[in-house]
N, C-alpha and C. Protein backbone atom coordinates (compact mmCIF):
# COMPACT_ATOMS: atom_id res chain seq x y z
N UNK A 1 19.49 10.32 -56.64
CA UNK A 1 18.69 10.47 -57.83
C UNK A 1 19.51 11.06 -58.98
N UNK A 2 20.80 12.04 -58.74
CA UNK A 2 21.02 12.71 -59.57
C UNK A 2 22.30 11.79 -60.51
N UNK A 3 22.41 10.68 -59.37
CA UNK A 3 23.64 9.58 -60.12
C UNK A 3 23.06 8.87 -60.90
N UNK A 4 21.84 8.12 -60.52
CA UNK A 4 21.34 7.64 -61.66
C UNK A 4 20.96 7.99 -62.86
N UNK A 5 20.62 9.61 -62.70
CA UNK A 5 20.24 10.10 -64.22
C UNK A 5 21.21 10.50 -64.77
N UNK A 6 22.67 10.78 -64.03
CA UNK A 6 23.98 10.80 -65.00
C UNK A 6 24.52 9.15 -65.46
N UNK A 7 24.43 7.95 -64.61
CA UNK A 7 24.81 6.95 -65.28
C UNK A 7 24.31 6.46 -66.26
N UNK A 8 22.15 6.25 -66.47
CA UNK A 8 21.59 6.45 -67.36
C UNK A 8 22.31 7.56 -68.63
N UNK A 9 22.92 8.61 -68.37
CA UNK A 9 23.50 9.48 -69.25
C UNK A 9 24.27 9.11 -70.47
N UNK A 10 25.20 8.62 -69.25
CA UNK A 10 26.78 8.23 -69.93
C UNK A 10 26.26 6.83 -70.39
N UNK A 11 25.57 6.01 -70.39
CA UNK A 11 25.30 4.68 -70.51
C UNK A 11 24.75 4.88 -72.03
N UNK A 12 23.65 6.18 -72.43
CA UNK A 12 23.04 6.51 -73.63
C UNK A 12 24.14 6.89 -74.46
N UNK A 13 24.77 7.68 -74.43
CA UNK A 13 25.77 8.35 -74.72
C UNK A 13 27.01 7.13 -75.30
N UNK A 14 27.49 6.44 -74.41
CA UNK A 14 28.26 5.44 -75.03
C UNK A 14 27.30 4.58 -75.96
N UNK A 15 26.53 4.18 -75.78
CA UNK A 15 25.55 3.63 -76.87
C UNK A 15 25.39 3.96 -78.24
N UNK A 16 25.67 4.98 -77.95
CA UNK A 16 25.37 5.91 -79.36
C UNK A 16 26.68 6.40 -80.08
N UNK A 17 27.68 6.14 -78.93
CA UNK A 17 28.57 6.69 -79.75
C UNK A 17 29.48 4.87 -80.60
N UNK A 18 29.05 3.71 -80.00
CA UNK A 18 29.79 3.04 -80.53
C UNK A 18 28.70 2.47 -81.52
N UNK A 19 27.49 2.70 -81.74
CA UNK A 19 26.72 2.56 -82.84
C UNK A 19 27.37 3.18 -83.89
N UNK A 20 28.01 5.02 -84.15
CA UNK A 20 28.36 5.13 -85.19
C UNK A 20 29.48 4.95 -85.76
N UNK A 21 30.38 3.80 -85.06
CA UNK A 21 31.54 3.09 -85.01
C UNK A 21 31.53 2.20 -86.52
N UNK A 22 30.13 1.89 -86.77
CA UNK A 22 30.02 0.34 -87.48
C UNK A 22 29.53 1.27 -89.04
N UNK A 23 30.44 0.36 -89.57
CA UNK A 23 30.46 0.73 -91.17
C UNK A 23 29.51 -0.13 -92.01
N UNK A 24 28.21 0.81 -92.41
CA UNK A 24 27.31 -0.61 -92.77
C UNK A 24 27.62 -0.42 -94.45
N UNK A 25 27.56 -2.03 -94.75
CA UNK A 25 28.31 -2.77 -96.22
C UNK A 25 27.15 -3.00 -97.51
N UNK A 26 27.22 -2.77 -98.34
CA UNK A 26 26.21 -3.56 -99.18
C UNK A 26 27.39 -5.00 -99.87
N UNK A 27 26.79 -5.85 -99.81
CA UNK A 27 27.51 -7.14 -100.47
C UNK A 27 26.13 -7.42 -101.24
N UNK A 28 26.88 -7.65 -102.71
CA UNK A 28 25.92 -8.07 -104.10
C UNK A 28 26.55 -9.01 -104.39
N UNK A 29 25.72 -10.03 -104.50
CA UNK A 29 26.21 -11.08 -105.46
C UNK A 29 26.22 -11.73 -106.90
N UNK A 30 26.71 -12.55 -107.17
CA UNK A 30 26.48 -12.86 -108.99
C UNK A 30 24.78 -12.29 -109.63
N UNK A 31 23.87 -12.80 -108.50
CA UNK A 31 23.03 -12.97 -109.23
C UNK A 31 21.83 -11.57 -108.93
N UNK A 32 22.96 -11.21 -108.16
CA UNK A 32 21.98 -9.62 -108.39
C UNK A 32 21.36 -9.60 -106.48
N UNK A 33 21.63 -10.32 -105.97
CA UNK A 33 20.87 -10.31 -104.53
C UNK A 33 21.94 -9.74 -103.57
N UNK A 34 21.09 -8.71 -102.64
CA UNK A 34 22.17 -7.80 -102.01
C UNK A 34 21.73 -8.14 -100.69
N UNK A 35 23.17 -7.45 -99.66
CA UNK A 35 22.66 -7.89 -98.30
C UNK A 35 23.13 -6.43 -97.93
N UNK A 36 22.68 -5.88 -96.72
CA UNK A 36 23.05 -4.63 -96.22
C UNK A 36 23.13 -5.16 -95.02
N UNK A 37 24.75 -5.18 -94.29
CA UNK A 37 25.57 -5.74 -93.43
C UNK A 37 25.90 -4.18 -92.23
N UNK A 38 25.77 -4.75 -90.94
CA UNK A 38 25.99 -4.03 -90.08
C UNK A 38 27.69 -3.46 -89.72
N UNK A 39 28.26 -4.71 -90.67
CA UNK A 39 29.76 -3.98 -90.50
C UNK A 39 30.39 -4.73 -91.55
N UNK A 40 31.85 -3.90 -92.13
CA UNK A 40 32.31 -4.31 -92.87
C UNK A 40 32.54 -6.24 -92.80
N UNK A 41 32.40 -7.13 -93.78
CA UNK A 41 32.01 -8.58 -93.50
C UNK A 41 33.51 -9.06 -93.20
N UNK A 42 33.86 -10.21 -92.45
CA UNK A 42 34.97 -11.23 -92.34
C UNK A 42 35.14 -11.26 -94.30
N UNK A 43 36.36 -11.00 -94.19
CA UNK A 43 36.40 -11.31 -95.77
C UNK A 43 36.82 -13.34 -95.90
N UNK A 44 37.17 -13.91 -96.76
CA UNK A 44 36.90 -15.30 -97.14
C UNK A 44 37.74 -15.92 -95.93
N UNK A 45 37.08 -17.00 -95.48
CA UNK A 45 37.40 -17.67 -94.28
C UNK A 45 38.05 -18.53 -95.13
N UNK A 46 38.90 -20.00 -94.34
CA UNK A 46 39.85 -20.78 -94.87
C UNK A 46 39.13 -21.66 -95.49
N UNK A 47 37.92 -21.80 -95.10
CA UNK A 47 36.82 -22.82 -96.38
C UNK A 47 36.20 -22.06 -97.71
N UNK A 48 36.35 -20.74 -98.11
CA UNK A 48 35.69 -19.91 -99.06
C UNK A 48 34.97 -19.41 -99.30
N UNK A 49 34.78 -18.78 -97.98
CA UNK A 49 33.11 -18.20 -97.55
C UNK A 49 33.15 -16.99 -97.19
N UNK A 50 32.68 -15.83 -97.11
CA UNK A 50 32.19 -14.77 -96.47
C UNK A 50 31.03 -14.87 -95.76
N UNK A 51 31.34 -14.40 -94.50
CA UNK A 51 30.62 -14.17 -92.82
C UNK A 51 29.99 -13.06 -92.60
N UNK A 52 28.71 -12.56 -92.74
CA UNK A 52 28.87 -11.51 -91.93
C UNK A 52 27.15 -11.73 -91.38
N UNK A 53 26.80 -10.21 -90.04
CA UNK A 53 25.31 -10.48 -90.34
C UNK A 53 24.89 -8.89 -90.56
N UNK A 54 23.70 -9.54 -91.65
CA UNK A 54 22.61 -8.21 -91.98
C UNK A 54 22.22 -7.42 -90.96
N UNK A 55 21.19 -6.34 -91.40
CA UNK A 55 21.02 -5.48 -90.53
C UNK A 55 19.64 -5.77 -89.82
N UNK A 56 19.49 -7.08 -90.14
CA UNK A 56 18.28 -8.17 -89.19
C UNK A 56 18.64 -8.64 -88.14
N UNK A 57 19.94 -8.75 -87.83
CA UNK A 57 21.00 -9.67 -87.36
C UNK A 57 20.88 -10.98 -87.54
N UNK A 58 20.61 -11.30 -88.79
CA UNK A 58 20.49 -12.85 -89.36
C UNK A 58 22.34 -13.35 -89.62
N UNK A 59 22.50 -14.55 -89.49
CA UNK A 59 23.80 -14.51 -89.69
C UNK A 59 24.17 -15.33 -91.15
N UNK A 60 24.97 -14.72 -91.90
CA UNK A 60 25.11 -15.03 -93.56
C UNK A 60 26.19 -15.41 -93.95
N UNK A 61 26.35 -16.62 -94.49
CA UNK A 61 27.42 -17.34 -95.15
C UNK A 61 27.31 -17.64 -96.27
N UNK A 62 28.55 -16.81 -97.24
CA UNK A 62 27.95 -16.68 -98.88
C UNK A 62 29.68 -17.43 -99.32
N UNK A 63 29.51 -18.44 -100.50
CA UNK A 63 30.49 -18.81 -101.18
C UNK A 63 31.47 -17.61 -101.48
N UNK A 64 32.24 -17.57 -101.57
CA UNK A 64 33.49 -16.17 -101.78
C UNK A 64 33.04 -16.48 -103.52
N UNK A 65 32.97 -17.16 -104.27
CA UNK A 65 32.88 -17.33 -105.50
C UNK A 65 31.55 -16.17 -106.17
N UNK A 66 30.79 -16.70 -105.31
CA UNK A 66 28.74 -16.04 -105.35
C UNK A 66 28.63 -14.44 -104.96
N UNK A 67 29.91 -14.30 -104.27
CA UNK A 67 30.20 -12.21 -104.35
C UNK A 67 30.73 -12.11 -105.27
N UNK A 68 30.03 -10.74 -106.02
CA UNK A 68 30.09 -9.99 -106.81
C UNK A 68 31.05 -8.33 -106.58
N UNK A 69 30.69 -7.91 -105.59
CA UNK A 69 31.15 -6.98 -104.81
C UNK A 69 30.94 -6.52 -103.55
N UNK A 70 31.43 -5.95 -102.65
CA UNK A 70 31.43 -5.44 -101.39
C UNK A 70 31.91 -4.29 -101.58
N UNK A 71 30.98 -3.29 -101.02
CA UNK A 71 31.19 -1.66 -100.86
C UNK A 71 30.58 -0.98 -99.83
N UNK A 72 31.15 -0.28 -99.55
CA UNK A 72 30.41 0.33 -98.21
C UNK A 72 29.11 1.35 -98.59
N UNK A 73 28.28 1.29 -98.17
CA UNK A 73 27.15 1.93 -98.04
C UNK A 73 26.89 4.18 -98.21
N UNK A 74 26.65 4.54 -99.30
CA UNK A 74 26.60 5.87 -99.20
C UNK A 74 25.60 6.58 -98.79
């Protein structure tokens, strides 16, 4: 009994600690529409796009042209 409530432990514990690993992003674009990203985004892929996903986990592909800025979240 007492292993399982230490592996349950360490299992919470790593959970939590690589949650505050992830740097969440605001990306704005030209036209004023923002996304709040779970981690800093793939910056422009070889077609001209930025990758990343929101904090929906929707996954988002924006023209590199259509960002405005990327900054990390205060």
């Amino acid at each position: 009994m007492n292993i399982r409530i230490l592996g349950v432990s360490v299992a919470v514990m790593a959970l939590l600690a690589l949650g505050g690993c992830s740097t969440r992003t605001v990306v704005t674009l030209q036209n004023g529409t923002q996304y709040l990203t779970k981690d800093i985004p793939n910056t422009r892929t070889k077609d001209g796009f930025y990758e990343f996903e929101d904090i929906s986990g929707k996954k988002v592909r924006v023209k590199a042209d259509d960002v405005a800025t990327v900054r990390k979240e205060k």
